[in-house]
PDB file of N, CA and C in Angstrom:
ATOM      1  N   UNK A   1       7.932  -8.989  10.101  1.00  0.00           N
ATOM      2  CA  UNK A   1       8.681  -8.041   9.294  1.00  0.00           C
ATOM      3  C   UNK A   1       8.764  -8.531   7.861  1.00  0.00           C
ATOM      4  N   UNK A   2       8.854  -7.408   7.042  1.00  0.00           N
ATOM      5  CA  UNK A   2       8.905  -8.149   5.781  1.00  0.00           C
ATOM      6  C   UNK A   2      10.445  -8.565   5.689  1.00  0.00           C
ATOM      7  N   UNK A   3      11.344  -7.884   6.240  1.00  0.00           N
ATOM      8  CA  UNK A   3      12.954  -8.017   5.921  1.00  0.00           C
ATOM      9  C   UNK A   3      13.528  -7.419   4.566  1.00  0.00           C
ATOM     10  N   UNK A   4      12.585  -6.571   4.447  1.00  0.00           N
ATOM     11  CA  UNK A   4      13.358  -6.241   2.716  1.00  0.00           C
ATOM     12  C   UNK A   4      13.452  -6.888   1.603  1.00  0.00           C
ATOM     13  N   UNK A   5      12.627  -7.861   1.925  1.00  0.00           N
ATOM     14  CA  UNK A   5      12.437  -8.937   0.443  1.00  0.00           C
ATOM     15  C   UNK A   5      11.992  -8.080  -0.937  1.00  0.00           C
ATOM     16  N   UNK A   6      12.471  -8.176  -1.462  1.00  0.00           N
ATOM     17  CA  UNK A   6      11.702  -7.602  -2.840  1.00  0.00           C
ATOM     18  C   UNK A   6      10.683  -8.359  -3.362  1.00  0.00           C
ATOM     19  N   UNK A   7      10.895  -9.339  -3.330  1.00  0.00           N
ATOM     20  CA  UNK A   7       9.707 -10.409  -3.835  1.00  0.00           C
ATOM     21  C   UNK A   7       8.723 -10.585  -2.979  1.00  0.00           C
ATOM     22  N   UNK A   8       8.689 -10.509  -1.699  1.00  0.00           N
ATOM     23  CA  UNK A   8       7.610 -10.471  -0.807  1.00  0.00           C
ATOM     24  C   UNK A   8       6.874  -8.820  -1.309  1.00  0.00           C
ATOM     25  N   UNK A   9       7.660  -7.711  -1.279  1.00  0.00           N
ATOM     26  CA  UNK A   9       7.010  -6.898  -1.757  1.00  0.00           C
ATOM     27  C   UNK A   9       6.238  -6.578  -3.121  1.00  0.00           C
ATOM     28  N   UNK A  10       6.731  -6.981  -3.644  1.00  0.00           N
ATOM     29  CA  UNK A  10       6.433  -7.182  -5.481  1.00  0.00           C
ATOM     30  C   UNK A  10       4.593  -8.064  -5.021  1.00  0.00           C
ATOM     31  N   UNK A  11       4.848  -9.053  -3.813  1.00  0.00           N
ATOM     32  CA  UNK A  11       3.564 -10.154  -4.421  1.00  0.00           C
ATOM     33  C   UNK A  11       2.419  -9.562  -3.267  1.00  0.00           C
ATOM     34  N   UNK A  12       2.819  -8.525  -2.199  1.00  0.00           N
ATOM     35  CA  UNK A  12       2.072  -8.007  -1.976  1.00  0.00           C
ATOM     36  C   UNK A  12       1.557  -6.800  -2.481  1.00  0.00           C
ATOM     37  N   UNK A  13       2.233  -5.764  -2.910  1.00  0.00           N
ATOM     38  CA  UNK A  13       1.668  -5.008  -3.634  1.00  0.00           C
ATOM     39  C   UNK A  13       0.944  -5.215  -4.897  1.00  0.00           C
ATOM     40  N   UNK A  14       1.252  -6.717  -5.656  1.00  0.00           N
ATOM     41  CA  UNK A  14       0.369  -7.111  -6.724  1.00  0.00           C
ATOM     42  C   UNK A  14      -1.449  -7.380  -5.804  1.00  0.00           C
ATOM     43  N   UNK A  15      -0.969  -8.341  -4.179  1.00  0.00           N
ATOM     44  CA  UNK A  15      -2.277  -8.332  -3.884  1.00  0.00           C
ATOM     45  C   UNK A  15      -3.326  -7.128  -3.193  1.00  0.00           C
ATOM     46  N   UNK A  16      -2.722  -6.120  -3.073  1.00  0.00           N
ATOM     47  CA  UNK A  16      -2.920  -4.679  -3.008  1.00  0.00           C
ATOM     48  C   UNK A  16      -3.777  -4.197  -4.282  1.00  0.00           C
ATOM     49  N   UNK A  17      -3.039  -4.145  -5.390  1.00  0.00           N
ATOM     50  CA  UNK A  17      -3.602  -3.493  -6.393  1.00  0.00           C
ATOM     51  C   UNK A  17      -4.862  -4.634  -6.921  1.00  0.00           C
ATOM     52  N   UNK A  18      -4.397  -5.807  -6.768  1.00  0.00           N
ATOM     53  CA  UNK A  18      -5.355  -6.349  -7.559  1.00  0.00           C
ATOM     54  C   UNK A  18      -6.930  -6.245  -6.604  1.00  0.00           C
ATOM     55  N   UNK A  19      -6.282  -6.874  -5.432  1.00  0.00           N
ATOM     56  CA  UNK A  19      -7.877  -6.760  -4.536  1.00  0.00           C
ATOM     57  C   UNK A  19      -8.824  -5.455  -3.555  1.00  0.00           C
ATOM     58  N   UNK A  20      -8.181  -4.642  -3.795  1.00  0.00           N
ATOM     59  CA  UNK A  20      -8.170  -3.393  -3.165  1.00  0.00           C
ATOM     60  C   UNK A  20      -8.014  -2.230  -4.420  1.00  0.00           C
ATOM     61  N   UNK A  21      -7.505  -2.559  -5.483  1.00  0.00           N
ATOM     62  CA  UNK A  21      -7.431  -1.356  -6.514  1.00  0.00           C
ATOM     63  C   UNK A  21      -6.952  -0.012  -6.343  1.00  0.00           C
ATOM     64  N   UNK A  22      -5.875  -0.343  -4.876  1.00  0.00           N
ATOM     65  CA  UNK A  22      -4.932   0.933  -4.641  1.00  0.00           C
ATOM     66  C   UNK A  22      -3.400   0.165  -5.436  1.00  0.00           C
ATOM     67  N   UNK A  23      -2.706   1.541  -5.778  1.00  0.00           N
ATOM     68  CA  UNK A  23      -1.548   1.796  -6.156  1.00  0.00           C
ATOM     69  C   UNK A  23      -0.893   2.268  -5.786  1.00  0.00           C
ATOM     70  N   UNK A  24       0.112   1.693  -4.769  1.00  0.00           N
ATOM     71  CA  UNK A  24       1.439   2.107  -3.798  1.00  0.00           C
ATOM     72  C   UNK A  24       2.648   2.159  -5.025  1.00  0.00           C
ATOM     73  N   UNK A  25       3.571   3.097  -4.624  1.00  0.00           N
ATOM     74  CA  UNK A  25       5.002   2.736  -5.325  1.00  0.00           C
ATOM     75  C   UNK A  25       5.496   2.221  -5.071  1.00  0.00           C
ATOM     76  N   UNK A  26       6.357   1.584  -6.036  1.00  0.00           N
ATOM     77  CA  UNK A  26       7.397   0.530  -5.161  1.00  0.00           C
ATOM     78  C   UNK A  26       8.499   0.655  -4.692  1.00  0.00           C
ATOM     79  N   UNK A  27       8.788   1.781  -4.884  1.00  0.00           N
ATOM     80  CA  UNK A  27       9.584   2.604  -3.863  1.00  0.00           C
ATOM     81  C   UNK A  27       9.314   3.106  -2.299  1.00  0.00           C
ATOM     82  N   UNK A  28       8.010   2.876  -2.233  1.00  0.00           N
ATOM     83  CA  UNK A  28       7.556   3.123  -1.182  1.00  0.00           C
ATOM     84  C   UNK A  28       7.142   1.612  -0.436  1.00  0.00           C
ATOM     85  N   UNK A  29       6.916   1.127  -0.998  1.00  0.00           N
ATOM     86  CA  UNK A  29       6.837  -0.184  -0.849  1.00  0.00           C
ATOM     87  C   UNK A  29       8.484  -1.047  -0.134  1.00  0.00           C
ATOM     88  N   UNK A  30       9.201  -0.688  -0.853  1.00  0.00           N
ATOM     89  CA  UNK A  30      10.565  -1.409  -0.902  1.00  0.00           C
ATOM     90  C   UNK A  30      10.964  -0.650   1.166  1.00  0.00           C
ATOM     91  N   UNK A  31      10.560   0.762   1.141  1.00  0.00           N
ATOM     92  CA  UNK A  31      10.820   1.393   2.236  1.00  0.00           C
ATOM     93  C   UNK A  31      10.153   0.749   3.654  1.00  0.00           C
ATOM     94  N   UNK A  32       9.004   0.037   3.626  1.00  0.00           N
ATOM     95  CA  UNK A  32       8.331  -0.648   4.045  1.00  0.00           C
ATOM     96  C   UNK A  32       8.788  -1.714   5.296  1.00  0.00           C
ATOM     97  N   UNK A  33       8.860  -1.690   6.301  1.00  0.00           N
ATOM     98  CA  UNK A  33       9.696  -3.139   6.732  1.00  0.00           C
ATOM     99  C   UNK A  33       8.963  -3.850   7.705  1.00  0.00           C
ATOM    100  N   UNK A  34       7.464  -3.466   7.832  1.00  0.00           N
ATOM    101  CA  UNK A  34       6.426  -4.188   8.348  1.00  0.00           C
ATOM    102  C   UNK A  34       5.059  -3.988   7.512  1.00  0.00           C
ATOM    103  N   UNK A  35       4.132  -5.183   8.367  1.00  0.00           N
ATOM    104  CA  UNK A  35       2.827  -5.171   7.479  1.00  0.00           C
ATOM    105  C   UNK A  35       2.237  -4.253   7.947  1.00  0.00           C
ATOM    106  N   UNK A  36       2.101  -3.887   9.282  1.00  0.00           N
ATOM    107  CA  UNK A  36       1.763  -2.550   9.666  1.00  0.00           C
ATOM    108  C   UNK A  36       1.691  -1.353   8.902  1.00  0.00           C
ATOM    109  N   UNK A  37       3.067  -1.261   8.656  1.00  0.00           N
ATOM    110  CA  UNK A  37       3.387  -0.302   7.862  1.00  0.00           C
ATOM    111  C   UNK A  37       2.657   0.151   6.448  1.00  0.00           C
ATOM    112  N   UNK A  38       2.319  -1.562   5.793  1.00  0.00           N
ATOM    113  CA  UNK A  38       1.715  -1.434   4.407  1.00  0.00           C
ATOM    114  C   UNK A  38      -0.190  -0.993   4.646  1.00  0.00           C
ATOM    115  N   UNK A  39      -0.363  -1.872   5.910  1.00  0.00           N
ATOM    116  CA  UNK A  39      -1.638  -1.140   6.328  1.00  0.00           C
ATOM    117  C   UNK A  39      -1.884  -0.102   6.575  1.00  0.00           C
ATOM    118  N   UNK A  40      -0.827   0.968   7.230  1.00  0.00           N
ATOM    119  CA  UNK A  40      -0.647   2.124   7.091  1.00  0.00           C
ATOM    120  C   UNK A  40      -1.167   2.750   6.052  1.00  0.00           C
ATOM    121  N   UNK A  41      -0.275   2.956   5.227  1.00  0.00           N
ATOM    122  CA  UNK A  41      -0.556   3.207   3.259  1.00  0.00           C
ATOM    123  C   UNK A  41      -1.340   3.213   2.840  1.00  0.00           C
ATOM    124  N   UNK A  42      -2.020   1.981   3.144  1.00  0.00           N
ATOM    125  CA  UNK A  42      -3.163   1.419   2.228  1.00  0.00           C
ATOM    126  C   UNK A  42      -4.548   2.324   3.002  1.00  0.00           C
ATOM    127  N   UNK A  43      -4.295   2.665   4.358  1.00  0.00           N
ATOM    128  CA  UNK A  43      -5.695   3.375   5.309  1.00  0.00           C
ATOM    129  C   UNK A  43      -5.217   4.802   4.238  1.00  0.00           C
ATOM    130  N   UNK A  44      -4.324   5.049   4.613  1.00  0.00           N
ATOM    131  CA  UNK A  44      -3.815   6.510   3.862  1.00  0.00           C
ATOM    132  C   UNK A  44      -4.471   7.201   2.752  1.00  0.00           C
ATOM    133  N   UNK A  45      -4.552   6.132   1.744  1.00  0.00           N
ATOM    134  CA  UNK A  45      -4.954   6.135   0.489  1.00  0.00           C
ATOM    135  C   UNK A  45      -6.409   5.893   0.633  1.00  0.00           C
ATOM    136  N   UNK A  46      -7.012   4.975   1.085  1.00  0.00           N
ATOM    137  CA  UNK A  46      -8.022   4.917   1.587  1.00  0.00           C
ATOM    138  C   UNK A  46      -8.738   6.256   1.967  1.00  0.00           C
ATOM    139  N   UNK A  47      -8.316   6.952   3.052  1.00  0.00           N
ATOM    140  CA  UNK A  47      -8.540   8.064   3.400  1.00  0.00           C
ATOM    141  C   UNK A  47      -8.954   9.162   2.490  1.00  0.00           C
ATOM    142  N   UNK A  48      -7.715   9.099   2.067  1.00  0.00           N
ATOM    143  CA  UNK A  48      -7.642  10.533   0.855  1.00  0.00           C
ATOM    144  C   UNK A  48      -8.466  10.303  -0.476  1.00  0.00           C
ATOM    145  N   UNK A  49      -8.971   8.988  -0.484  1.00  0.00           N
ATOM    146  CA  UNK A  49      -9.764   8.812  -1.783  1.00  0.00           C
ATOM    147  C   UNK A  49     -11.521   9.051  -1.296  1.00  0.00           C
ATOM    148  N   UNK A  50     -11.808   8.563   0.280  1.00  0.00           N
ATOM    149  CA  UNK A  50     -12.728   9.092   0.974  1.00  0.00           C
ATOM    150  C   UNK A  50     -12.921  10.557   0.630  1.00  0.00           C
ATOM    151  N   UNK A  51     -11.774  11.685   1.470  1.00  0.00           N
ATOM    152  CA  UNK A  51     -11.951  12.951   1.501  1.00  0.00           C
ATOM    153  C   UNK A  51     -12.238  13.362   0.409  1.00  0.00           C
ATOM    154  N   UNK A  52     -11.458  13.138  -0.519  1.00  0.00           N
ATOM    155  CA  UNK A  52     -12.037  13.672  -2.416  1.00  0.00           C
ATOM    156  C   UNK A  52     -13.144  13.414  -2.397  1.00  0.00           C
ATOM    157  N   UNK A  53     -14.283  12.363  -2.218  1.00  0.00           N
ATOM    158  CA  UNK A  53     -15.253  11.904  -2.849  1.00  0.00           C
ATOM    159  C   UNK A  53     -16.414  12.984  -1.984  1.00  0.00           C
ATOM    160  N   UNK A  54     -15.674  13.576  -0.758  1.00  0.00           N
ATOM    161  CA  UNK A  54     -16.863  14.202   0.237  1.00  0.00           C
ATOM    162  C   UNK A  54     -16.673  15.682  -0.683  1.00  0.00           C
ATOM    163  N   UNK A  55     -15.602  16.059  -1.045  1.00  0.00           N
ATOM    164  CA  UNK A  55     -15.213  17.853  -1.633  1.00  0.00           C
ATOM    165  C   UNK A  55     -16.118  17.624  -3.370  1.00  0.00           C
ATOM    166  N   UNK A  56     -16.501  16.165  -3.615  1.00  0.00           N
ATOM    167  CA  UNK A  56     -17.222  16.766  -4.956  1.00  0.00           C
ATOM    168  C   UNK A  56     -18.264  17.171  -4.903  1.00  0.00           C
TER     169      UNK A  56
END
């Protein structure tokens, strides 16, 4: 679990954006209370940046 750390969230979403070049909020982030969860997100986004690239 993350436990609601802010700082655990802050240094994963930095390693999110930096190595992956997705951008979660950190509001959404903060909502977060497993890694699951952030893997979640991150397929999510993943996804939807897939589907766009098939509709051009």
């Amino acid at each position: 679990m993350l436990g609601g750390n802010s700082l655990a969230a802050i240094q994963i979403r930095a390693a999110v954006q930096r190595d992956l070049a997705i951008e979660l909020p950190m509001a959404q982030m903060m909502k977060m209370r497993t890694l699951g969860e952030v893997v979640d997100a991150i397929a999510a986004v993943l996804e939807a940046e897939a589907e766009s690239e098939v509709k051009v």
